[in-house]
PDB file of N, CA and C in Angstrom:
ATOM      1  N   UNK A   1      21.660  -3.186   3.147  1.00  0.00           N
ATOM      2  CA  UNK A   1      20.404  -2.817   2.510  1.00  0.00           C
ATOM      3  C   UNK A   1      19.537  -4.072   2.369  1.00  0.00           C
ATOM      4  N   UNK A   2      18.023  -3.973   2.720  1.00  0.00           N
ATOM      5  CA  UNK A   2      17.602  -5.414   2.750  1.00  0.00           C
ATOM      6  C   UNK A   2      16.672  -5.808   1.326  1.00  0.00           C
ATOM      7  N   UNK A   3      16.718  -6.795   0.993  1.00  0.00           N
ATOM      8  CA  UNK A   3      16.177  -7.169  -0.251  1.00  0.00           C
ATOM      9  C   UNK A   3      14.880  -6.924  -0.142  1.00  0.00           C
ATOM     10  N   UNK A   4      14.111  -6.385  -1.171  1.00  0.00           N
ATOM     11  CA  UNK A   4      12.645  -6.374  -1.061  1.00  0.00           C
ATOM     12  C   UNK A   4      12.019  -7.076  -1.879  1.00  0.00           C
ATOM     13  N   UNK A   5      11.129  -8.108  -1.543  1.00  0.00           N
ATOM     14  CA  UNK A   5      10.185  -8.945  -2.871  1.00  0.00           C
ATOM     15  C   UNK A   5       8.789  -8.481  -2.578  1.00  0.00           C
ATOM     16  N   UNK A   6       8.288  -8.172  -4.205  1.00  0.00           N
ATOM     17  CA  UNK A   6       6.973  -7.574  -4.257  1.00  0.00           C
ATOM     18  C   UNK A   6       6.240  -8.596  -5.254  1.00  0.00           C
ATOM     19  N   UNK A   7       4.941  -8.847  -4.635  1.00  0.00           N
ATOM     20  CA  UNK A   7       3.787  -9.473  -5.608  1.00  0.00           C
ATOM     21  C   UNK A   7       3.144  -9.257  -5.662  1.00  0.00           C
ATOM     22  N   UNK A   8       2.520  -9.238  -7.145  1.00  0.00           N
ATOM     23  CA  UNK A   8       1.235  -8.291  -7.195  1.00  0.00           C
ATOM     24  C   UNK A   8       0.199  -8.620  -7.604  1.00  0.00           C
ATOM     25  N   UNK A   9      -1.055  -9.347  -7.575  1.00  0.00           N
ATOM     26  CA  UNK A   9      -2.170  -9.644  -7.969  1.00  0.00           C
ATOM     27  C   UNK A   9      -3.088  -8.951  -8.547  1.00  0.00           C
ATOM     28  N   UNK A  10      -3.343  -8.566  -9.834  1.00  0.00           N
ATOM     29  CA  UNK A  10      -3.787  -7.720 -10.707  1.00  0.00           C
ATOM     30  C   UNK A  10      -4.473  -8.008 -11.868  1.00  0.00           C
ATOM     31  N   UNK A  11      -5.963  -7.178 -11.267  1.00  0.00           N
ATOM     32  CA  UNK A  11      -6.920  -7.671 -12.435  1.00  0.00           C
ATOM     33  C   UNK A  11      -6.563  -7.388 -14.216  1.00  0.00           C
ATOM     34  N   UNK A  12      -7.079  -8.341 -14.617  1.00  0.00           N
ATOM     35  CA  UNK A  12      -6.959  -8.243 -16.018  1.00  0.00           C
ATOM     36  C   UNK A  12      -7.501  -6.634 -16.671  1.00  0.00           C
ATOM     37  N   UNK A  13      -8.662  -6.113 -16.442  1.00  0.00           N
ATOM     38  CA  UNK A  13      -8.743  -4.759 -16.985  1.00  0.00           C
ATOM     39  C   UNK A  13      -8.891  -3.912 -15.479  1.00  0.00           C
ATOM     40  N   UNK A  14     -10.174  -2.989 -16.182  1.00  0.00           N
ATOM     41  CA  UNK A  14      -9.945  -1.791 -14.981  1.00  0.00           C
ATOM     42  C   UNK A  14     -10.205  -1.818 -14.355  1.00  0.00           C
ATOM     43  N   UNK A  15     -10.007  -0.868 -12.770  1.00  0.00           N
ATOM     44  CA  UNK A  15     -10.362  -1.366 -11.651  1.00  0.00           C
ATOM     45  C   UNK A  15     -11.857  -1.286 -10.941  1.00  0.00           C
ATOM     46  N   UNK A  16     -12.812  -2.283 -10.709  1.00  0.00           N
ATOM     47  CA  UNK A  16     -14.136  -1.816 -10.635  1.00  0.00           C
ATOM     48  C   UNK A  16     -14.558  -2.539  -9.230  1.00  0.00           C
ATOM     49  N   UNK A  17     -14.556  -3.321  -9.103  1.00  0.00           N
ATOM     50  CA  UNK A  17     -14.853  -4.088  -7.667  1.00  0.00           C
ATOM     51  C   UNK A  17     -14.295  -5.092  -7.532  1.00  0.00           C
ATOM     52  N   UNK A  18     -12.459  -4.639  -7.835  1.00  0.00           N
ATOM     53  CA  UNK A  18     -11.477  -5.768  -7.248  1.00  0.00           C
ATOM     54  C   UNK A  18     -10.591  -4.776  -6.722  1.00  0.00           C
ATOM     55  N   UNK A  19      -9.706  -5.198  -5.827  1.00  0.00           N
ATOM     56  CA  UNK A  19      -9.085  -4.116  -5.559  1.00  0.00           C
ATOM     57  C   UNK A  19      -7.578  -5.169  -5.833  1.00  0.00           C
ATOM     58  N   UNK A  20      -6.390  -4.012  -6.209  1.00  0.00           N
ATOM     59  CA  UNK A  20      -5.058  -4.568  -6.585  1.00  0.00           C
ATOM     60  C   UNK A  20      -4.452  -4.911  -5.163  1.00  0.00           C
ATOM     61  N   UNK A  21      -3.892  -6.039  -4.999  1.00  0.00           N
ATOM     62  CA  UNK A  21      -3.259  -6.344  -3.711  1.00  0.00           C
ATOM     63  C   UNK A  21      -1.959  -6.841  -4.177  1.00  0.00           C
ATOM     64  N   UNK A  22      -1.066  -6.313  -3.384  1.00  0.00           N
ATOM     65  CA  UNK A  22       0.859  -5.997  -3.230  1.00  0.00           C
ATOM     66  C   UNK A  22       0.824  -6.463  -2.108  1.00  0.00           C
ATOM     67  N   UNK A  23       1.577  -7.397  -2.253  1.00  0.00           N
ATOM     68  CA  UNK A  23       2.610  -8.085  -0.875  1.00  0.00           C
ATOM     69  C   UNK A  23       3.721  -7.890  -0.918  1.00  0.00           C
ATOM     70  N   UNK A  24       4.404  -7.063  -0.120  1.00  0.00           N
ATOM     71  CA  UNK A  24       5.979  -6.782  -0.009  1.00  0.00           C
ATOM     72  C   UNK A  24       6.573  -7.342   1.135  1.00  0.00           C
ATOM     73  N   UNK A  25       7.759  -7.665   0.875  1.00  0.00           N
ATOM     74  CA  UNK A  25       8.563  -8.829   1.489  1.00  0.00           C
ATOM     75  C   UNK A  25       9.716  -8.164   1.833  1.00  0.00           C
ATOM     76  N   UNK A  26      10.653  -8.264   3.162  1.00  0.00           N
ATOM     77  CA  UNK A  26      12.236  -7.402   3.676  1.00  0.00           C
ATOM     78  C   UNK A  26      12.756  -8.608   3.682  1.00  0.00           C
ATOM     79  N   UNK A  27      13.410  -8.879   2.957  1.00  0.00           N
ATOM     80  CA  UNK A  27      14.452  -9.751   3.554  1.00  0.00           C
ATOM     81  C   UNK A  27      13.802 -11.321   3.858  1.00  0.00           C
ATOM     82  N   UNK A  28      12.968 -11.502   2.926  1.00  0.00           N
ATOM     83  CA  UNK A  28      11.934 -12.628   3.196  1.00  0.00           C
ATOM     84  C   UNK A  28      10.942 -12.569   4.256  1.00  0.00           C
ATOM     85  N   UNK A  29      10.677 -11.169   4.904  1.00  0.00           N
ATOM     86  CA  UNK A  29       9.983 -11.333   6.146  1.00  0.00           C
ATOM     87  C   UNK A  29       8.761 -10.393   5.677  1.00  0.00           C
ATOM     88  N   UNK A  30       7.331 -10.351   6.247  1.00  0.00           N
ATOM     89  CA  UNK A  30       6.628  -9.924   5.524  1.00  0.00           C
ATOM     90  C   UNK A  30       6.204  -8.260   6.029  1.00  0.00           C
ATOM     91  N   UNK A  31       6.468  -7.505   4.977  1.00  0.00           N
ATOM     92  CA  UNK A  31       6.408  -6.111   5.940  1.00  0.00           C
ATOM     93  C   UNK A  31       5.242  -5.832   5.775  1.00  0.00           C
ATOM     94  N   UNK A  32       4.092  -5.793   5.112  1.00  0.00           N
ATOM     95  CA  UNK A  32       2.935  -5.524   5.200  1.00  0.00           C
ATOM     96  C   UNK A  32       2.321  -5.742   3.764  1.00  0.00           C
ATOM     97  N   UNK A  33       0.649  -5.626   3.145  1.00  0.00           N
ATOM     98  CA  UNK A  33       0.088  -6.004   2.302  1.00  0.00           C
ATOM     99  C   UNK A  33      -0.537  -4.400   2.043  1.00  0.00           C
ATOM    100  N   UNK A  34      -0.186  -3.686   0.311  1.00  0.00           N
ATOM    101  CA  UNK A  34      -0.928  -2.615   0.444  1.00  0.00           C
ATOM    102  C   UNK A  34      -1.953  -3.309  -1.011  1.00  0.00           C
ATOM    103  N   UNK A  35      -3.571  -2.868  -0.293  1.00  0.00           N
ATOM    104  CA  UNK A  35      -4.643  -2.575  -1.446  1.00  0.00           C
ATOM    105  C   UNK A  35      -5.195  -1.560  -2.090  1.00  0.00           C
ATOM    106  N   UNK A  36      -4.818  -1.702  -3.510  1.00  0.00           N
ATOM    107  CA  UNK A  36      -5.247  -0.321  -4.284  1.00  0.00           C
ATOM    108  C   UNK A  36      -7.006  -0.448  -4.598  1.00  0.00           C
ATOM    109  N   UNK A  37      -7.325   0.735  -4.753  1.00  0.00           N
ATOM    110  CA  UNK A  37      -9.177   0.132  -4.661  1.00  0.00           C
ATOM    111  C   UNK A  37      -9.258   1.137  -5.613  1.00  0.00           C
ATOM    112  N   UNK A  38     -10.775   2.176  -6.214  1.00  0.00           N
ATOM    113  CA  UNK A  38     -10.937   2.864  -6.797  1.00  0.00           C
ATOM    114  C   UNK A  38     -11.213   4.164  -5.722  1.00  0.00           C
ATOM    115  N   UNK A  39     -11.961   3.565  -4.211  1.00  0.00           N
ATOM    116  CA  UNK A  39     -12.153   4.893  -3.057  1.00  0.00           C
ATOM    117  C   UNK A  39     -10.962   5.014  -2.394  1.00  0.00           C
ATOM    118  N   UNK A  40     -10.376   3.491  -1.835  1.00  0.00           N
ATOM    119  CA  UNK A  40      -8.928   3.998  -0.963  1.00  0.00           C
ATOM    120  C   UNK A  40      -7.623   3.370  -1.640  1.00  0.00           C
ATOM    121  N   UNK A  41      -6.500   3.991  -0.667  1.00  0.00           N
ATOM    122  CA  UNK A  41      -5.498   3.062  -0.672  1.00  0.00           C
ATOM    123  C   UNK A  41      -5.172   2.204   0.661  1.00  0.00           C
ATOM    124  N   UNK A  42      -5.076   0.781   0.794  1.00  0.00           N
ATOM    125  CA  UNK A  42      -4.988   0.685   2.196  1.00  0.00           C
ATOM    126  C   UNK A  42      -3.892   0.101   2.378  1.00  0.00           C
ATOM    127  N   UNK A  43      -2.932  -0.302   3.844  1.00  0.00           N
ATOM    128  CA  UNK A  43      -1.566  -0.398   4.463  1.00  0.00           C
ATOM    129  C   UNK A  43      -1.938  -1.684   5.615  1.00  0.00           C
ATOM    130  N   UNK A  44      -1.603  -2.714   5.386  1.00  0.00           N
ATOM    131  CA  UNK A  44      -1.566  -3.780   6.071  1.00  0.00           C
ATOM    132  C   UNK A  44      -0.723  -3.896   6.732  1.00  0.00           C
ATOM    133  N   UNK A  45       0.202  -3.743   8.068  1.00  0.00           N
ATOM    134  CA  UNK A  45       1.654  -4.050   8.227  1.00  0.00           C
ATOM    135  C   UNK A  45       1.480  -5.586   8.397  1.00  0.00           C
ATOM    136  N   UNK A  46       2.701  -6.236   8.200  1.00  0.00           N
ATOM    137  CA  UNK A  46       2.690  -7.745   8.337  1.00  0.00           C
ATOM    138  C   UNK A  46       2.519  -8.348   9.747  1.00  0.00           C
ATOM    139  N   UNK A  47       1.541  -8.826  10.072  1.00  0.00           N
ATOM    140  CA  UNK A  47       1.311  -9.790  11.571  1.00  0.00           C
ATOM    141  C   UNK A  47       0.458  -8.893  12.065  1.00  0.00           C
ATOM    142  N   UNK A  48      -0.411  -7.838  11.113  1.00  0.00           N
ATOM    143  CA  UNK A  48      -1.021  -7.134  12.219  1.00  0.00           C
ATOM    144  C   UNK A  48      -2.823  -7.265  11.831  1.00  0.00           C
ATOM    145  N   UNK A  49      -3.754  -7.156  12.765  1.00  0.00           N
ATOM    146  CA  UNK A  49      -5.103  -6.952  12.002  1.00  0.00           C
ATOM    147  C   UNK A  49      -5.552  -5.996  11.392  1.00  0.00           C
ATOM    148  N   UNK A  50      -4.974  -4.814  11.840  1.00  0.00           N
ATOM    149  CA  UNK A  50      -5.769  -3.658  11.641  1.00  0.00           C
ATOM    150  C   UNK A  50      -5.073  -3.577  10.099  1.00  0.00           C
ATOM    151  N   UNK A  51      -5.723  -1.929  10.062  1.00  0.00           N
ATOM    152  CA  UNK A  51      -5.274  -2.080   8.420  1.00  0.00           C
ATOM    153  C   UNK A  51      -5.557  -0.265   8.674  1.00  0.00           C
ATOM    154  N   UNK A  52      -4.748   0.631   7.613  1.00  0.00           N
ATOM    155  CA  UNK A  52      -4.770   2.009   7.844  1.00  0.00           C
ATOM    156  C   UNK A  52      -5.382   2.241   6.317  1.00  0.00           C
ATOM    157  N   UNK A  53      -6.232   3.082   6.478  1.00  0.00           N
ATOM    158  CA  UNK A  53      -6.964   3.349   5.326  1.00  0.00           C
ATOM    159  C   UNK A  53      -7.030   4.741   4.891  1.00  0.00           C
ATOM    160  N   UNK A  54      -6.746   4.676   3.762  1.00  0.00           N
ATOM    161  CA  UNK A  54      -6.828   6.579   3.276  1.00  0.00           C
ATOM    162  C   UNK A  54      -7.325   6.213   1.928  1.00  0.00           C
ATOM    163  N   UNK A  55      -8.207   7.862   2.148  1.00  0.00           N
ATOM    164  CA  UNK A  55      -8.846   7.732   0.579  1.00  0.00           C
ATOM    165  C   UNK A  55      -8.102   8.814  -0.145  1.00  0.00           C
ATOM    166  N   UNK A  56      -8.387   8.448  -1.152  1.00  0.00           N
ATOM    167  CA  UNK A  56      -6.907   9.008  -2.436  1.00  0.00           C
ATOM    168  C   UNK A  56      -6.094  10.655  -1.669  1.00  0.00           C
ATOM    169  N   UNK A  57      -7.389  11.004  -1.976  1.00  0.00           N
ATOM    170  CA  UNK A  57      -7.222  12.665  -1.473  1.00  0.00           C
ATOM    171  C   UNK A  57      -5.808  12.973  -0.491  1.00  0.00           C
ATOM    172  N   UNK A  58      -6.713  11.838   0.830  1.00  0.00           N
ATOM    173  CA  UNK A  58      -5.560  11.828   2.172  1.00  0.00           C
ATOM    174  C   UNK A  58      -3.869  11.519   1.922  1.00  0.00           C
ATOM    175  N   UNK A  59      -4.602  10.596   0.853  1.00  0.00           N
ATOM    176  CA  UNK A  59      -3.122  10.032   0.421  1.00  0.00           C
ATOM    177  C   UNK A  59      -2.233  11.002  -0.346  1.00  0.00           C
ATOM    178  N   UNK A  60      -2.592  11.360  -0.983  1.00  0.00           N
ATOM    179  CA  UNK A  60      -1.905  12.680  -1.797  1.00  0.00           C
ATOM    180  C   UNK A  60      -1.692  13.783  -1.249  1.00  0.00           C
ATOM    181  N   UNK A  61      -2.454  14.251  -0.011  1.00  0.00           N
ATOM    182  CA  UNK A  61      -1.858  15.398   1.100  1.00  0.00           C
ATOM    183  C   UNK A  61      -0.832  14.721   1.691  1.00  0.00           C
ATOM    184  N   UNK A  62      -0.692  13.540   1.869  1.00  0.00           N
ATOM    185  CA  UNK A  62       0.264  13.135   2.985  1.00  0.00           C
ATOM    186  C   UNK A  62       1.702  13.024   1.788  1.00  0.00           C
ATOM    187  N   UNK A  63       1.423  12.440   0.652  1.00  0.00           N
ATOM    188  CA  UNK A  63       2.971  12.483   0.124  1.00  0.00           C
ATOM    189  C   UNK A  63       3.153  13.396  -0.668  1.00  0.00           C
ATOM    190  N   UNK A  64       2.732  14.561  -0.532  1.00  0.00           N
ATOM    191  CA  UNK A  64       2.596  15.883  -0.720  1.00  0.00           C
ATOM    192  C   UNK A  64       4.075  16.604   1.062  1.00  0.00           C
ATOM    193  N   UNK A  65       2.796  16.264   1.860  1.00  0.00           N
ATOM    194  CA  UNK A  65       3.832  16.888   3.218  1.00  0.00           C
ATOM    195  C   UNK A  65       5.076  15.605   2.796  1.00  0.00           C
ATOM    196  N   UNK A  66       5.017  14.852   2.866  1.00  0.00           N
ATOM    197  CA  UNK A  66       6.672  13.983   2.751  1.00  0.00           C
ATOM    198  C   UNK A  66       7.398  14.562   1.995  1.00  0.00           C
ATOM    199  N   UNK A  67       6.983  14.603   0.557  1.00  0.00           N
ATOM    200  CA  UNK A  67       7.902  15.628   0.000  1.00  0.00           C
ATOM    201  C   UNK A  67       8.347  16.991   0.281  1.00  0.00           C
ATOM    202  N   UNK A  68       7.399  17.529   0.629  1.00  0.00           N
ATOM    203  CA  UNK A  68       8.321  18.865   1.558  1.00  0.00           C
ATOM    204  C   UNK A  68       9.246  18.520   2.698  1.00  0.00           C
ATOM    205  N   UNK A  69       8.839  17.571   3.382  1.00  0.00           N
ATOM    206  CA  UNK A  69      10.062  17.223   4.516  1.00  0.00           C
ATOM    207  C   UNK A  69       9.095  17.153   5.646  1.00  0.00           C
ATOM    208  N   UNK A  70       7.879  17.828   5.480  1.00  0.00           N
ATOM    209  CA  UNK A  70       7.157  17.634   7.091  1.00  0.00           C
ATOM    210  C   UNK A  70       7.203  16.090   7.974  1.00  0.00           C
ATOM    211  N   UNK A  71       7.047  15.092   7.366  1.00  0.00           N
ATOM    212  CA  UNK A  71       6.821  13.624   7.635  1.00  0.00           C
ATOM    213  C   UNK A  71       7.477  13.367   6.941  1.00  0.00           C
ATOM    214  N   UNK A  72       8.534  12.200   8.080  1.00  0.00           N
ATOM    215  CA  UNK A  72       9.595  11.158   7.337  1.00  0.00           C
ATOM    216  C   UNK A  72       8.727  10.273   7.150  1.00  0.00           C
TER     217      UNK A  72
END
């Protein structure tokens, strides 16, 4: 099972035009950077440019279908 380290950079009050940024770590290696905002949530994988973006809604249909089983 591989170790996971998470850091989290987080504004002092609520969220208004900062967005929360999480760096998660496998095993010391960097698996990707997710940013919480107030419109999206976004998915950085580590070493990559792009970035996958969903706004709340999307996000909540999708771990909506995960929990039923549709998408691992």
């Amino acid at each position: 099972m591989p170790k996971h380290d998470i850091e989290a950079a987080l504004p002092a009050h609520r969220i208004l035009n900062t967005d929360v940024q999480i760096v998660v770590k496998s095993d010391g290696r960097l698996l990707g950077e997710l940013r919480v905002s107030k419109g999206t949530i976004d998915w950085r994988p580590g070493r990559h440019q792009y970035t996958v973006r969903l706004s709340w809604e999307k996000f909540a249909r999708l771990m909506e279908r995960v929990h039923d089983g549709e998408v691992r």
